[in-house]
PDB file of N, CA and C in Angstrom:
ATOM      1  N   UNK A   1     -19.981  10.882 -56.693  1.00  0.00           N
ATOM      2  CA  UNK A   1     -19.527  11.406 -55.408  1.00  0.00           C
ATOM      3  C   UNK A   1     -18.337  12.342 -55.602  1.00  0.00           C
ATOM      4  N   UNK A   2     -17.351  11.829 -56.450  1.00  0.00           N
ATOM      5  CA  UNK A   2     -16.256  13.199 -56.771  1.00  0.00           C
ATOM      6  C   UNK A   2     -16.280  13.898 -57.322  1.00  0.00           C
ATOM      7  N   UNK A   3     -17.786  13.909 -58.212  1.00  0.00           N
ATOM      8  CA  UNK A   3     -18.432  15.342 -58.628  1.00  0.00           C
ATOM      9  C   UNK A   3     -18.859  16.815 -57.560  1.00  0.00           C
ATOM     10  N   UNK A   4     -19.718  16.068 -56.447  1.00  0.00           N
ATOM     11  CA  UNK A   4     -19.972  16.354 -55.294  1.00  0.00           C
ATOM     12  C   UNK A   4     -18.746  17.014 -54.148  1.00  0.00           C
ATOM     13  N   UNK A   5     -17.650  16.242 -54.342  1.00  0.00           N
ATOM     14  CA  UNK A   5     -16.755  16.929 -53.744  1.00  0.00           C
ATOM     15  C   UNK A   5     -15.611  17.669 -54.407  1.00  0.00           C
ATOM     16  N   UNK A   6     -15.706  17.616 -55.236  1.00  0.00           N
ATOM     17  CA  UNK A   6     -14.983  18.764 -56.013  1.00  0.00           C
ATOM     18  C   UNK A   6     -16.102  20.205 -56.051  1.00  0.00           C
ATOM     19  N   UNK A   7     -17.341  19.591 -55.861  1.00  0.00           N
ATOM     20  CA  UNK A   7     -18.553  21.244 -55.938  1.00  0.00           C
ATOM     21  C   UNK A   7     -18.146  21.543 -54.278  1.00  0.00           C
ATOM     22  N   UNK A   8     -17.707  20.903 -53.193  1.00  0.00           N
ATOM     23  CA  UNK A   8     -17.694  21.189 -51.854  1.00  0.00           C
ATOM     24  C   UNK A   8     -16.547  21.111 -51.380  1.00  0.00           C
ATOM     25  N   UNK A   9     -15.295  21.431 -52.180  1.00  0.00           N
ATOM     26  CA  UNK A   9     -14.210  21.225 -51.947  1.00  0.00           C
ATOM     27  C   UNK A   9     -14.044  22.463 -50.742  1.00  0.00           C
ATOM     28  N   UNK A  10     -14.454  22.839 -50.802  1.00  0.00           N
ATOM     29  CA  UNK A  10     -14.121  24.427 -49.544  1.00  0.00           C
ATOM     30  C   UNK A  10     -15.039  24.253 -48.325  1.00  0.00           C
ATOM     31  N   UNK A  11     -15.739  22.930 -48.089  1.00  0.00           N
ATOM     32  CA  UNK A  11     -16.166  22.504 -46.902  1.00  0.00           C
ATOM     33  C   UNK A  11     -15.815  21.067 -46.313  1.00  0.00           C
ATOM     34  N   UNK A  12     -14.647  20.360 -47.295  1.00  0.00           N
ATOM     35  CA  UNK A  12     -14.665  18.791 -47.043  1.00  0.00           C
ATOM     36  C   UNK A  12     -13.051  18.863 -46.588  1.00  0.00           C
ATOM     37  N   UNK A  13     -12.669  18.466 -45.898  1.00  0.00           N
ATOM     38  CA  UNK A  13     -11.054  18.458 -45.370  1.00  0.00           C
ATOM     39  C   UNK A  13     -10.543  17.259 -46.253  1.00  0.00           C
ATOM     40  N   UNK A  14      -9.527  17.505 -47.166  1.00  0.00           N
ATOM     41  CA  UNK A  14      -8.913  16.981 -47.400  1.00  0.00           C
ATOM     42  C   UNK A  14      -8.212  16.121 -46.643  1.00  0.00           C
ATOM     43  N   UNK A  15      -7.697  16.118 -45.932  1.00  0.00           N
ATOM     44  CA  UNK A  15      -6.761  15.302 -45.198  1.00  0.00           C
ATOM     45  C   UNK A  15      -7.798  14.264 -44.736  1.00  0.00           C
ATOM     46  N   UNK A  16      -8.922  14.364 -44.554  1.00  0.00           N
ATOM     47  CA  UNK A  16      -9.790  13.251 -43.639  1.00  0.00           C
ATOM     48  C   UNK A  16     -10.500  12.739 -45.163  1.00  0.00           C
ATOM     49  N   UNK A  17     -10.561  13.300 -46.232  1.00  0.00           N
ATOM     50  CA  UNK A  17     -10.794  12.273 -47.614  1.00  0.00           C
ATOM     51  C   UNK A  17      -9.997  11.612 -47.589  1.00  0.00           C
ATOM     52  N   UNK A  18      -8.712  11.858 -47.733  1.00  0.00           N
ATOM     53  CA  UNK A  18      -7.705  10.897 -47.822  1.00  0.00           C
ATOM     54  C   UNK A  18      -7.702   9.575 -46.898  1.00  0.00           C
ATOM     55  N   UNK A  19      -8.075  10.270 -45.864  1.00  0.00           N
ATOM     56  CA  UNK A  19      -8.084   8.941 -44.582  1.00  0.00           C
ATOM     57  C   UNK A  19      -8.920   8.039 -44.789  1.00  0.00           C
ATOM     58  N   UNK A  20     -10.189   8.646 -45.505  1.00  0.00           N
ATOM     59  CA  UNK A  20     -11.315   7.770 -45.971  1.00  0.00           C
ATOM     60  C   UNK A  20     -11.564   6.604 -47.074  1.00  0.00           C
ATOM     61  N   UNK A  21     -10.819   7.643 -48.151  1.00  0.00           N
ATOM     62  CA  UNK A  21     -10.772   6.816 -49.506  1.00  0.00           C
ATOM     63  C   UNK A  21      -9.910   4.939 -49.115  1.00  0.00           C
ATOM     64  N   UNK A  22     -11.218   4.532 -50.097  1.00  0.00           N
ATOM     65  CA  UNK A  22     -10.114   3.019 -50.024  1.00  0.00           C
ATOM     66  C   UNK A  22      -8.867   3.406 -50.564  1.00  0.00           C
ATOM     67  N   UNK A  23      -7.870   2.530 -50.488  1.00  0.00           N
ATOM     68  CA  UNK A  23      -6.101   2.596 -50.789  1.00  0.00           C
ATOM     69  C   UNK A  23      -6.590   2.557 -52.227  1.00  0.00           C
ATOM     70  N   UNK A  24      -7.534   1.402 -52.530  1.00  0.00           N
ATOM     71  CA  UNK A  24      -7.443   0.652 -54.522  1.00  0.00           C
ATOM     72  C   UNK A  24      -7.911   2.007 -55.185  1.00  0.00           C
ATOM     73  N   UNK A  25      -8.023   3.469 -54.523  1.00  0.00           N
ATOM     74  CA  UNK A  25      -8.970   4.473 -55.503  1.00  0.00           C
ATOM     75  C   UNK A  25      -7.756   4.943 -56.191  1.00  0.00           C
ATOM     76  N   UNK A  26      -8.071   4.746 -57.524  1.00  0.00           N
ATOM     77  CA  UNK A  26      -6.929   5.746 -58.448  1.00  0.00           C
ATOM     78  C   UNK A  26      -6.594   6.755 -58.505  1.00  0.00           C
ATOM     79  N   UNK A  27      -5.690   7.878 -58.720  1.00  0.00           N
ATOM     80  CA  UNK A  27      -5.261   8.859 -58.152  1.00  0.00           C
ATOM     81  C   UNK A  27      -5.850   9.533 -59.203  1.00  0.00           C
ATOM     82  N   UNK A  28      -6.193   9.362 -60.979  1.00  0.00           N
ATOM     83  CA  UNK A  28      -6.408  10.078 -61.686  1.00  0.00           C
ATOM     84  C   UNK A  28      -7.905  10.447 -61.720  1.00  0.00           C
ATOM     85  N   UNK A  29      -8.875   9.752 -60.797  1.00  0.00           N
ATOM     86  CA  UNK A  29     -10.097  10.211 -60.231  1.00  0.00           C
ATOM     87  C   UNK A  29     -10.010  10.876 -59.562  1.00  0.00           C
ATOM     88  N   UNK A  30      -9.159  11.518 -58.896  1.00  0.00           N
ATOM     89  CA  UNK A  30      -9.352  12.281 -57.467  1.00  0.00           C
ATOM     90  C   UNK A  30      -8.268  13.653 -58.322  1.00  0.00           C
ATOM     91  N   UNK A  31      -7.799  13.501 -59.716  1.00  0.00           N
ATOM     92  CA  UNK A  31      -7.295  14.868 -59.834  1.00  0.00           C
ATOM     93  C   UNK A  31      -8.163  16.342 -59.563  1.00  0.00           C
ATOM     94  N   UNK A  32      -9.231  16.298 -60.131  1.00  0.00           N
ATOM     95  CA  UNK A  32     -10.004  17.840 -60.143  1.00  0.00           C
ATOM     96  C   UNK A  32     -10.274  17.989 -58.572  1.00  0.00           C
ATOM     97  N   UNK A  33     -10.322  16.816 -58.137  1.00  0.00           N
ATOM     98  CA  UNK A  33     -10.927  17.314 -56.438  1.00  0.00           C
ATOM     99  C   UNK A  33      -9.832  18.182 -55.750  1.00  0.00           C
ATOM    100  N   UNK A  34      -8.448  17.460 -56.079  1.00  0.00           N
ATOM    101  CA  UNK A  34      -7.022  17.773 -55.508  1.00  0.00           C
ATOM    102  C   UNK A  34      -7.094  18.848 -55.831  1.00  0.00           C
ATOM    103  N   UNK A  35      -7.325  19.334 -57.226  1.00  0.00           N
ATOM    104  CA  UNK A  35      -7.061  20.574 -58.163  1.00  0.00           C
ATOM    105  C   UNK A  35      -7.673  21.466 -57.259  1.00  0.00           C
ATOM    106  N   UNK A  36      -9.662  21.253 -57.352  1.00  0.00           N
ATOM    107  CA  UNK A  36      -9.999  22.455 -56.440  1.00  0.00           C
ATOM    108  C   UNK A  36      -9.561  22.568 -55.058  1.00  0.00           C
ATOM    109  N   UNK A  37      -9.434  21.751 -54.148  1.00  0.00           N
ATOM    110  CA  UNK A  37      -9.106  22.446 -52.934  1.00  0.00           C
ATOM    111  C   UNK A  37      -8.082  22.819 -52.817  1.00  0.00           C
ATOM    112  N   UNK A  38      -6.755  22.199 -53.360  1.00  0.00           N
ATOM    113  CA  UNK A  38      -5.675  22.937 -53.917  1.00  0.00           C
ATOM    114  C   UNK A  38      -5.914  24.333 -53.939  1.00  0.00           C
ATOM    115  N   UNK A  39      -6.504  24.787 -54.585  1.00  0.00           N
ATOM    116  CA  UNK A  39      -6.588  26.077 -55.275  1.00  0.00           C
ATOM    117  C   UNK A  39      -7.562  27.172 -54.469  1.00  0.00           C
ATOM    118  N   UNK A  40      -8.321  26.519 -53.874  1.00  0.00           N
ATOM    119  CA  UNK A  40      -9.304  27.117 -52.690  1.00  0.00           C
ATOM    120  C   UNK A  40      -8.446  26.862 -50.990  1.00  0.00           C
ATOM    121  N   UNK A  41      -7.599  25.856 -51.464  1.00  0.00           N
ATOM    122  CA  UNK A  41      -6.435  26.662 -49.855  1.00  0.00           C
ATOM    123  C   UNK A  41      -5.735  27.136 -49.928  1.00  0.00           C
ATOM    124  N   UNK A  42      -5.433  27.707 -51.443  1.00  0.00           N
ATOM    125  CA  UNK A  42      -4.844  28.498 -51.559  1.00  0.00           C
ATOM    126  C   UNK A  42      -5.212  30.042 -51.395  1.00  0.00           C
ATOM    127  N   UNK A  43      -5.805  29.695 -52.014  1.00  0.00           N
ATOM    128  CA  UNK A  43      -7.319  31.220 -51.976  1.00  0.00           C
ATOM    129  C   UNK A  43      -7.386  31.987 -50.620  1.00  0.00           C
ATOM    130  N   UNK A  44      -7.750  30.700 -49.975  1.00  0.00           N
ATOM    131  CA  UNK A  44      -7.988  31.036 -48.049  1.00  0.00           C
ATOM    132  C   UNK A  44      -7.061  31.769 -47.715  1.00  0.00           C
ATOM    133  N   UNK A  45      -5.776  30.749 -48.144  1.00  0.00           N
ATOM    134  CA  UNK A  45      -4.640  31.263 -47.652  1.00  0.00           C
ATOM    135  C   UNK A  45      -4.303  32.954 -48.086  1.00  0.00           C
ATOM    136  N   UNK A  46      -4.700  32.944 -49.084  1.00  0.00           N
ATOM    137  CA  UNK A  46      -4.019  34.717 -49.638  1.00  0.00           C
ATOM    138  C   UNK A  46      -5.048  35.458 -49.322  1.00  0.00           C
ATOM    139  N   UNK A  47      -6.123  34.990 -48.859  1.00  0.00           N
ATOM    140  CA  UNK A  47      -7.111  36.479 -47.977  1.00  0.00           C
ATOM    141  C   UNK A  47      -6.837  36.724 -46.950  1.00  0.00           C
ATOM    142  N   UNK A  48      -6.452  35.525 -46.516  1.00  0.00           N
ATOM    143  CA  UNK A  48      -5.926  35.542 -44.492  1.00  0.00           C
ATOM    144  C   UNK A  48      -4.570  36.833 -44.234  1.00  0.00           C
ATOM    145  N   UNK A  49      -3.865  36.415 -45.306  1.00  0.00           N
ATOM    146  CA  UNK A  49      -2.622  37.540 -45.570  1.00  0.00           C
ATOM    147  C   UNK A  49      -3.136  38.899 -45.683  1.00  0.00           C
ATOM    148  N   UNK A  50      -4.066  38.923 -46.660  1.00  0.00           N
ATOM    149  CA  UNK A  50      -4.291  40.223 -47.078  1.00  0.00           C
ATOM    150  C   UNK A  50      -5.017  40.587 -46.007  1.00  0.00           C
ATOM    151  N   UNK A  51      -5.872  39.721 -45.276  1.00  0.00           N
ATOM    152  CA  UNK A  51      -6.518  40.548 -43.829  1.00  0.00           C
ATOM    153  C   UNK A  51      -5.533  40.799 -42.931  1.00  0.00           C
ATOM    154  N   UNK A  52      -4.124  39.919 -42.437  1.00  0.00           N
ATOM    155  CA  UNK A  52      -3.709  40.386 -41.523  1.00  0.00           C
ATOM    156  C   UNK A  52      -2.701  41.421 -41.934  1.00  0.00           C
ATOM    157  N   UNK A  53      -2.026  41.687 -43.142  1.00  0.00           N
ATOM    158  CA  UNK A  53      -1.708  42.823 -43.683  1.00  0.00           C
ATOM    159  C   UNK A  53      -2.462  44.415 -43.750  1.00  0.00           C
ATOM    160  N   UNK A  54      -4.018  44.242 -43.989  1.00  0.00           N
ATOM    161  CA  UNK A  54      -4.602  45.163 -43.376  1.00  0.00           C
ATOM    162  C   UNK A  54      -4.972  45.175 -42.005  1.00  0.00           C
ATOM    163  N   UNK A  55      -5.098  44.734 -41.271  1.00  0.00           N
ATOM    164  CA  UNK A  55      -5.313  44.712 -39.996  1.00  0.00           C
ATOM    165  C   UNK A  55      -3.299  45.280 -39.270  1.00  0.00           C
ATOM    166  N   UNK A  56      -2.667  44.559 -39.965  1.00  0.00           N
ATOM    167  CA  UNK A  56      -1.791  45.641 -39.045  1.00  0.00           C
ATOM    168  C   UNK A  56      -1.175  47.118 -39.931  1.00  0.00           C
ATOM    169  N   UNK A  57      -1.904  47.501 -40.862  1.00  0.00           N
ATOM    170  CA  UNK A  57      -1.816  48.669 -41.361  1.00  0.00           C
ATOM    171  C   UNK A  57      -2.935  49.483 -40.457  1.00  0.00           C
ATOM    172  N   UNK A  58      -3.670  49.200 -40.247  1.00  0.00           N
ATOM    173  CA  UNK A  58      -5.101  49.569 -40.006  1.00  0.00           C
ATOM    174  C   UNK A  58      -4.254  50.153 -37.904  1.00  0.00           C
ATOM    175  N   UNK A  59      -3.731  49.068 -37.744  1.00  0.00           N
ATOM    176  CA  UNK A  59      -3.074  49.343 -36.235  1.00  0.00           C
ATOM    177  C   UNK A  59      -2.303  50.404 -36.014  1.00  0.00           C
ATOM    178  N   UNK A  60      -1.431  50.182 -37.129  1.00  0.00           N
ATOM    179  CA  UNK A  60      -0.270  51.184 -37.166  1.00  0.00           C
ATOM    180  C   UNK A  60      -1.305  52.613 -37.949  1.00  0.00           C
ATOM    181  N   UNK A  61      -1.914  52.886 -38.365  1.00  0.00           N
ATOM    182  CA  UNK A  61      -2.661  54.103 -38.431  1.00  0.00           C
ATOM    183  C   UNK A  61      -3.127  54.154 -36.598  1.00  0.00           C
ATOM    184  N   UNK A  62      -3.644  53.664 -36.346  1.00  0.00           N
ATOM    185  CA  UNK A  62      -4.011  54.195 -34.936  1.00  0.00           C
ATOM    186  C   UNK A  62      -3.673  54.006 -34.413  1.00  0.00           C
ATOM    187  N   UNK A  63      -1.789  53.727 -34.058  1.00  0.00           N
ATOM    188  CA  UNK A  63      -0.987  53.991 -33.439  1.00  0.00           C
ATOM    189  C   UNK A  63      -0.865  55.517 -33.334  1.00  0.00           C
ATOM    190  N   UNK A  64      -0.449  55.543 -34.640  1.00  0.00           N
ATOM    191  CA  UNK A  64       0.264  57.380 -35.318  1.00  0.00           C
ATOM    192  C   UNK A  64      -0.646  58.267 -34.908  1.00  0.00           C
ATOM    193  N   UNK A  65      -1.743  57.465 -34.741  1.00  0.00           N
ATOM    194  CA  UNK A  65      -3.117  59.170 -34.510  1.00  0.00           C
ATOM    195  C   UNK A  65      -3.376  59.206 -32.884  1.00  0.00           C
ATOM    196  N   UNK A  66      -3.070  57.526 -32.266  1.00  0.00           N
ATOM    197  CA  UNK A  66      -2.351  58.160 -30.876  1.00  0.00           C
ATOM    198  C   UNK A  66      -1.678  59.025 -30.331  1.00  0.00           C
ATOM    199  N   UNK A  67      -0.414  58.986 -31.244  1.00  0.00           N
ATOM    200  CA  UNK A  67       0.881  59.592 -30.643  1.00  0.00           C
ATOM    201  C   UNK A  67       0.694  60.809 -31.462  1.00  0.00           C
ATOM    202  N   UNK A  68      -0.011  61.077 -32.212  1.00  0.00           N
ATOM    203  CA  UNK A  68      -0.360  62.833 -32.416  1.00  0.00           C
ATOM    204  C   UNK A  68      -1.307  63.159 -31.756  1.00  0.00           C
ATOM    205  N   UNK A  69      -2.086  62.389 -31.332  1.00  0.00           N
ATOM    206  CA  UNK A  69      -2.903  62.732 -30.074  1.00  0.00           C
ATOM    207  C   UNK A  69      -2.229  63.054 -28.620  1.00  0.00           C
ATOM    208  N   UNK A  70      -1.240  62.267 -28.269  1.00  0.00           N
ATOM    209  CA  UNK A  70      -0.871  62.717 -27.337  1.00  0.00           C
ATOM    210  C   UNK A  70       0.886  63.026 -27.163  1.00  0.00           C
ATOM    211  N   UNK A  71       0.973  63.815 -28.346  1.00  0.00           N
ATOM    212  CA  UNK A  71       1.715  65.358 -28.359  1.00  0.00           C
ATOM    213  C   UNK A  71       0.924  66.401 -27.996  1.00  0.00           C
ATOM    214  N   UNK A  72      -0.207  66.183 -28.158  1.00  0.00           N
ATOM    215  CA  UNK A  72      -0.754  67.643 -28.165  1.00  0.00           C
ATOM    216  C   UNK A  72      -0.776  67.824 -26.609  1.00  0.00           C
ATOM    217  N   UNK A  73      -0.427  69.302 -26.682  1.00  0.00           N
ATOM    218  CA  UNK A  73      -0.599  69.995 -25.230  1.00  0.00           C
ATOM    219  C   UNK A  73      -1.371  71.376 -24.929  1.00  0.00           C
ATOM    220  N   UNK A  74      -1.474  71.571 -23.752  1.00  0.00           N
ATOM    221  CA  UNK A  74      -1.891  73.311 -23.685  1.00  0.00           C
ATOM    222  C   UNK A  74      -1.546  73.282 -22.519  1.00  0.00           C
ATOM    223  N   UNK A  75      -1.075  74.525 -22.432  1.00  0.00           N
ATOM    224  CA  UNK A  75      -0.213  75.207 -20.918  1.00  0.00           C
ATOM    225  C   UNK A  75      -1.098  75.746 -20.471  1.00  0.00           C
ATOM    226  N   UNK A  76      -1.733  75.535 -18.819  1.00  0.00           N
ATOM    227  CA  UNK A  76      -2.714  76.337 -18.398  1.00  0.00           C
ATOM    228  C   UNK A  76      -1.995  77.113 -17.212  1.00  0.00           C
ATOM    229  N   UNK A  77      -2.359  78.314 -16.709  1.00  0.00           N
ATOM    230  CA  UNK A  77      -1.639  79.348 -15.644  1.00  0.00           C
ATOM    231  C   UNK A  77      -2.883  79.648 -15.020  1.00  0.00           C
ATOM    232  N   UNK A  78      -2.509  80.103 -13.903  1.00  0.00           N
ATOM    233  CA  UNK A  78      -3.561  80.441 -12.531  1.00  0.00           C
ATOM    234  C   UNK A  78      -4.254  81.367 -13.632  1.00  0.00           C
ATOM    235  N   UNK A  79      -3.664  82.286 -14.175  1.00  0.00           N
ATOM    236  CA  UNK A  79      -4.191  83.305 -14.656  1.00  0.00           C
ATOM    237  C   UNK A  79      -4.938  82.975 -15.812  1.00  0.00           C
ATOM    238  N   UNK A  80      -4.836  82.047 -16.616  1.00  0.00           N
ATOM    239  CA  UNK A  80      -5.720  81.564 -17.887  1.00  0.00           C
ATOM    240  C   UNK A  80      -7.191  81.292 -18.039  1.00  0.00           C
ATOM    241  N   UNK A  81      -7.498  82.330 -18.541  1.00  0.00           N
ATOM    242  CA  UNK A  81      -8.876  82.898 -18.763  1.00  0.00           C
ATOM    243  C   UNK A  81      -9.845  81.382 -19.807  1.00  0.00           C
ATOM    244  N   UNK A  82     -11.081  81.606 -19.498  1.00  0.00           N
ATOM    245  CA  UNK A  82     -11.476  80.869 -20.769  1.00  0.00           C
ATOM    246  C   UNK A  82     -12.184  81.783 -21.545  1.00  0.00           C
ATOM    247  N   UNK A  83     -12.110  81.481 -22.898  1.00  0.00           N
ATOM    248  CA  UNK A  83     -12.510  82.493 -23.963  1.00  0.00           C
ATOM    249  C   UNK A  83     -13.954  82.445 -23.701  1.00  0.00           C
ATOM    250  N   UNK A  84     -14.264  81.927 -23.731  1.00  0.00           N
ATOM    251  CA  UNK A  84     -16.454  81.476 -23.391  1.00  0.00           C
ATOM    252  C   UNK A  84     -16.847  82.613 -22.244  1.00  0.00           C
ATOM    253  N   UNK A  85     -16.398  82.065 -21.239  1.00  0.00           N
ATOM    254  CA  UNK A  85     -17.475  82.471 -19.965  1.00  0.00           C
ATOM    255  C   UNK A  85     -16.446  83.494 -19.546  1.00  0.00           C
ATOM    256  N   UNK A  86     -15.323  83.608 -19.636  1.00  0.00           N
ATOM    257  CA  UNK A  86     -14.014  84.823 -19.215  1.00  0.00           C
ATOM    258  C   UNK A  86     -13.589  84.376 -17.753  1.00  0.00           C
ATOM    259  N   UNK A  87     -14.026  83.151 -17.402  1.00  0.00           N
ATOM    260  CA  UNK A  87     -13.718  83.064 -15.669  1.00  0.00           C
ATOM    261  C   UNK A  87     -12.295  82.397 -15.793  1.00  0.00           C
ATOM    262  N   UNK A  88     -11.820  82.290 -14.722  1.00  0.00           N
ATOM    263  CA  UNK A  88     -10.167  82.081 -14.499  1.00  0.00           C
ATOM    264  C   UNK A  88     -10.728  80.687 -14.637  1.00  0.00           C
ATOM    265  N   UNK A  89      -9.643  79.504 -15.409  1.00  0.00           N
ATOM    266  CA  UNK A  89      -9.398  78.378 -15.321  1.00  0.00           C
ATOM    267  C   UNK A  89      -8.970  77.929 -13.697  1.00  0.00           C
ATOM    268  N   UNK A  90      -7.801  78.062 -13.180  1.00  0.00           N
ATOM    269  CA  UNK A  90      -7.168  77.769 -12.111  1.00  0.00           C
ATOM    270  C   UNK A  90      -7.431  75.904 -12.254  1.00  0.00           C
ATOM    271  N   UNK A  91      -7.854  75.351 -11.018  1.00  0.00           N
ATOM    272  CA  UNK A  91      -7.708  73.970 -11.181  1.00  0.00           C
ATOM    273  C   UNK A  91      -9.163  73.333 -11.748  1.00  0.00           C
ATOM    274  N   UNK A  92      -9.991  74.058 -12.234  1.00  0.00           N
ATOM    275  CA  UNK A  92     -10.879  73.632 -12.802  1.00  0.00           C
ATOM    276  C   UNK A  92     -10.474  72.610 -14.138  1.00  0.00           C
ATOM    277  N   UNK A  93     -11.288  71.622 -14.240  1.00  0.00           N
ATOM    278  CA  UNK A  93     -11.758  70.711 -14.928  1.00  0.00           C
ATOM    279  C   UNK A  93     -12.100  71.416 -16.579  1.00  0.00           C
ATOM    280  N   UNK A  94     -11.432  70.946 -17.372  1.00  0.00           N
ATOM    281  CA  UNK A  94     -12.049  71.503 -19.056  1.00  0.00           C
ATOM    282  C   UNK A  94     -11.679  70.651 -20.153  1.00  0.00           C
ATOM    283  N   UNK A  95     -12.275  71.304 -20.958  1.00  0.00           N
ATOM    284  CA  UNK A  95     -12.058  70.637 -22.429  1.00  0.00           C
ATOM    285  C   UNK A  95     -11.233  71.478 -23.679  1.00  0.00           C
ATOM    286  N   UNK A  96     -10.381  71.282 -24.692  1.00  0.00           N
ATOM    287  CA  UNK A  96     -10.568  72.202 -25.360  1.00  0.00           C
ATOM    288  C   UNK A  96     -10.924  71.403 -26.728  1.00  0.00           C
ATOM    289  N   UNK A  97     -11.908  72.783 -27.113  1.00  0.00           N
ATOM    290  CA  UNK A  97     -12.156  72.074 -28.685  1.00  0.00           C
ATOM    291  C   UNK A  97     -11.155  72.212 -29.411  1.00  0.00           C
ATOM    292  N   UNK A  98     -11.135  71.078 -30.486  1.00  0.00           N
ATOM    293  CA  UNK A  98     -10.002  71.545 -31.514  1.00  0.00           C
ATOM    294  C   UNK A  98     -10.369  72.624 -32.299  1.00  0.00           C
ATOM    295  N   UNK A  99     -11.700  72.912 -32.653  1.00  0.00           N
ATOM    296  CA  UNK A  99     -11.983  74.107 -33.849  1.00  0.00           C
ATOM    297  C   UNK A  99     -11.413  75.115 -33.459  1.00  0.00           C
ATOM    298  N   UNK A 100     -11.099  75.830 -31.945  1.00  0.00           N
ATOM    299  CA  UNK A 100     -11.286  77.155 -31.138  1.00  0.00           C
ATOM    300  C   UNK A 100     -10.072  77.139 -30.279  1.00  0.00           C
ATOM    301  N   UNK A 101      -9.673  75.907 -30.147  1.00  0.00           N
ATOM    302  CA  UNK A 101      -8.001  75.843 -29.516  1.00  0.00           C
ATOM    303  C   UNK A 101      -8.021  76.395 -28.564  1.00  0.00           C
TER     304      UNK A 101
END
């Protein structure tokens, strides 16, 4: 059986083995089990980091491409032509591409 849970140490909660085991079980049977999940909550533990380390890199990039997104401006005047069709902008509705500005 502590062959078995040392192969399933990354699905068996430790803390509720412990609760389980009789008191009389020797501690030097239960080293490799300790060893692996030891070492596999540890594991867990340093991917969880490294995900939420990328995840708030990953934020803070699309923060920054927000806020260069919305710097950008264009001044429109009664008089501002569109390059396409040549008709006056005025309060009309538009887009501008970035390629053609």
């Amino acid at each position: 059986i502590l062959d078995l849970m040392t192969e399933r140490c990354d699905r068996i909660d430790l803390v509720q083995v412990l609760g389980i085991l009789p008191e009389a079980t020797p501690l030097y049977e239960l080293i490799e089990y300790l060893k692996a999940s030891f070492s596999h909550s540890l594991q867990e533990r340093k991917k969880m980091s490294i995900l939420k380390s990328l995840t708030k890199q990953e934020a803070l990039q699309v923060r920054s491409e927000l806020i260069n997104h919305q710097k950008q401006s264009v001044v429109v005047h009664p008089e501002s032509v569109c390059k396409f069709c040549y008709k006056r902008v005025q309060n009309s509705v538009f887009v501008v591409d970035k390629d053609d500005g």
